[in-house]
C-alpha atoms as a PDB file:
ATOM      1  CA  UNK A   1      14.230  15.545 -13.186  1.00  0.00           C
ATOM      2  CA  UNK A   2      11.181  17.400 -11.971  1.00  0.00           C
ATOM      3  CA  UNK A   3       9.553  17.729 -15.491  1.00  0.00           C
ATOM      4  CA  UNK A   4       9.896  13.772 -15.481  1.00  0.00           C
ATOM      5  CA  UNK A   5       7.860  13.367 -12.138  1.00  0.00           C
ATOM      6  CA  UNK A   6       5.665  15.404 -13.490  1.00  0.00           C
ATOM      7  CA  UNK A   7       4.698  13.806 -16.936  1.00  0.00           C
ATOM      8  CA  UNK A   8       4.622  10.430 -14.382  1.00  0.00           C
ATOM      9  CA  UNK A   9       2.627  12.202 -12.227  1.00  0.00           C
ATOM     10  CA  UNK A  10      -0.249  13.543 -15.074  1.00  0.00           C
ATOM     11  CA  UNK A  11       0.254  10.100 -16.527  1.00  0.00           C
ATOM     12  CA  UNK A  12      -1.294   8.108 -13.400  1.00  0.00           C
ATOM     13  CA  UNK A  13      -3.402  11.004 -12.625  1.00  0.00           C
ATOM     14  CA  UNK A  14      -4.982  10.126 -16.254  1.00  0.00           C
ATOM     15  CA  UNK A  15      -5.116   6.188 -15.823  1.00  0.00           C
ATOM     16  CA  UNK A  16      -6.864   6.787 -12.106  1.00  0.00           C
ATOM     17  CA  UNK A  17      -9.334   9.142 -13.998  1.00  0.00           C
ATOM     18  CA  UNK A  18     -10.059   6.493 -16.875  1.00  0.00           C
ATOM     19  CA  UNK A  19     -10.357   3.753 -13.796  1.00  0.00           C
ATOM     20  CA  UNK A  20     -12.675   5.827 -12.460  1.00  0.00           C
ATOM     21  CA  UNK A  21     -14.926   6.764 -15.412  1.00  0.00           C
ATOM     22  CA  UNK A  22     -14.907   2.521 -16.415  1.00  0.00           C
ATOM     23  CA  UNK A  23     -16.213   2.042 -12.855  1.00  0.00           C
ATOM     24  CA  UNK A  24     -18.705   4.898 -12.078  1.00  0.00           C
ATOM     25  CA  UNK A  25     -20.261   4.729 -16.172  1.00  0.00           C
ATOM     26  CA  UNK A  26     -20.972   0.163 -15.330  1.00  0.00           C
ATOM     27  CA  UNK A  27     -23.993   0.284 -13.955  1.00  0.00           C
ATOM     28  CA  UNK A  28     -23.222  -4.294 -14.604  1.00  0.00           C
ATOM     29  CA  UNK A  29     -19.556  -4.875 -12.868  1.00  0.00           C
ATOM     30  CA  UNK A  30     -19.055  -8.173 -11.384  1.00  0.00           C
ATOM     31  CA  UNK A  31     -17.470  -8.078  -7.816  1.00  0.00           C
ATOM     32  CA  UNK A  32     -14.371  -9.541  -9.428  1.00  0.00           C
ATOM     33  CA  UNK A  33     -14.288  -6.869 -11.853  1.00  0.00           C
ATOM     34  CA  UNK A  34     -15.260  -4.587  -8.934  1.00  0.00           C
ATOM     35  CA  UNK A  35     -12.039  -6.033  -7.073  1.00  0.00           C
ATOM     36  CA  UNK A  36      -9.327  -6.183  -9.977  1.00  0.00           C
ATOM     37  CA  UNK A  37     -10.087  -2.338 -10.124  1.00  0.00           C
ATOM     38  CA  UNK A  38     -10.180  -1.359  -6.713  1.00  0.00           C
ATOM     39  CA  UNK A  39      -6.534  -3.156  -6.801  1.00  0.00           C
ATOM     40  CA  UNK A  40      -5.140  -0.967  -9.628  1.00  0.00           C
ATOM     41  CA  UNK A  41      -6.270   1.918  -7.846  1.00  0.00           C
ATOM     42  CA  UNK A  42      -4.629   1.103  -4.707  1.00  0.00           C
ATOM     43  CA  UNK A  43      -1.545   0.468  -6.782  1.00  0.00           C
ATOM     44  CA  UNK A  44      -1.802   3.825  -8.978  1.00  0.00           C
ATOM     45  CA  UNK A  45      -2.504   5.977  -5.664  1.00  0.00           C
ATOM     46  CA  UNK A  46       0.779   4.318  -4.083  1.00  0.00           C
ATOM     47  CA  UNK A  47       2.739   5.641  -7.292  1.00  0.00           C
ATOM     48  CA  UNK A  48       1.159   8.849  -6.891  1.00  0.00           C
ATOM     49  CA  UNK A  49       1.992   9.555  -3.174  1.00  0.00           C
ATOM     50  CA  UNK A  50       5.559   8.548  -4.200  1.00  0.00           C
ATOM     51  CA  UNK A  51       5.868  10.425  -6.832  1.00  0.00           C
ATOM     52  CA  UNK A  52       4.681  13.525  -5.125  1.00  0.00           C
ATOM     53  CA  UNK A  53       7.208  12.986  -2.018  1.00  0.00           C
ATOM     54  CA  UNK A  54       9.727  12.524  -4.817  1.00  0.00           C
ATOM     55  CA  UNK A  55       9.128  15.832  -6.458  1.00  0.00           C
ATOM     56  CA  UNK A  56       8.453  17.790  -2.901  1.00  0.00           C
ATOM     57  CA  UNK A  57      12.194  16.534  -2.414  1.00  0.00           C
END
């Protein structure tokens, strides 16, 4: 169980880091774009914090 919240855990870690490079690398996002973003990070971070409760448990 542990190995597969970890391999969820590097997964997200790995979309969060491609969300991240999109947004810092456009130097031309809209504020919708901007937005839709910030909203899967929120969602991606929320998976994460579970996740990690889930595997400190």
């Amino acid at each position: 169980m542990a190995d597969q919240i970890q391999e969820a855990l590097d997964y997200y870690n790995n979309k969060a880091k491609e969300i991240l490079n999109i947004v810092n690398s456009s130097s031309n996002l809209k504020p919708d774009q901007i937005i839709h973003y910030g909203e899967e990070m929120a969602i991606i971070e929320y998976k994460i914090t579970a996740l990690e409760v889930a595997k400190e448990n």
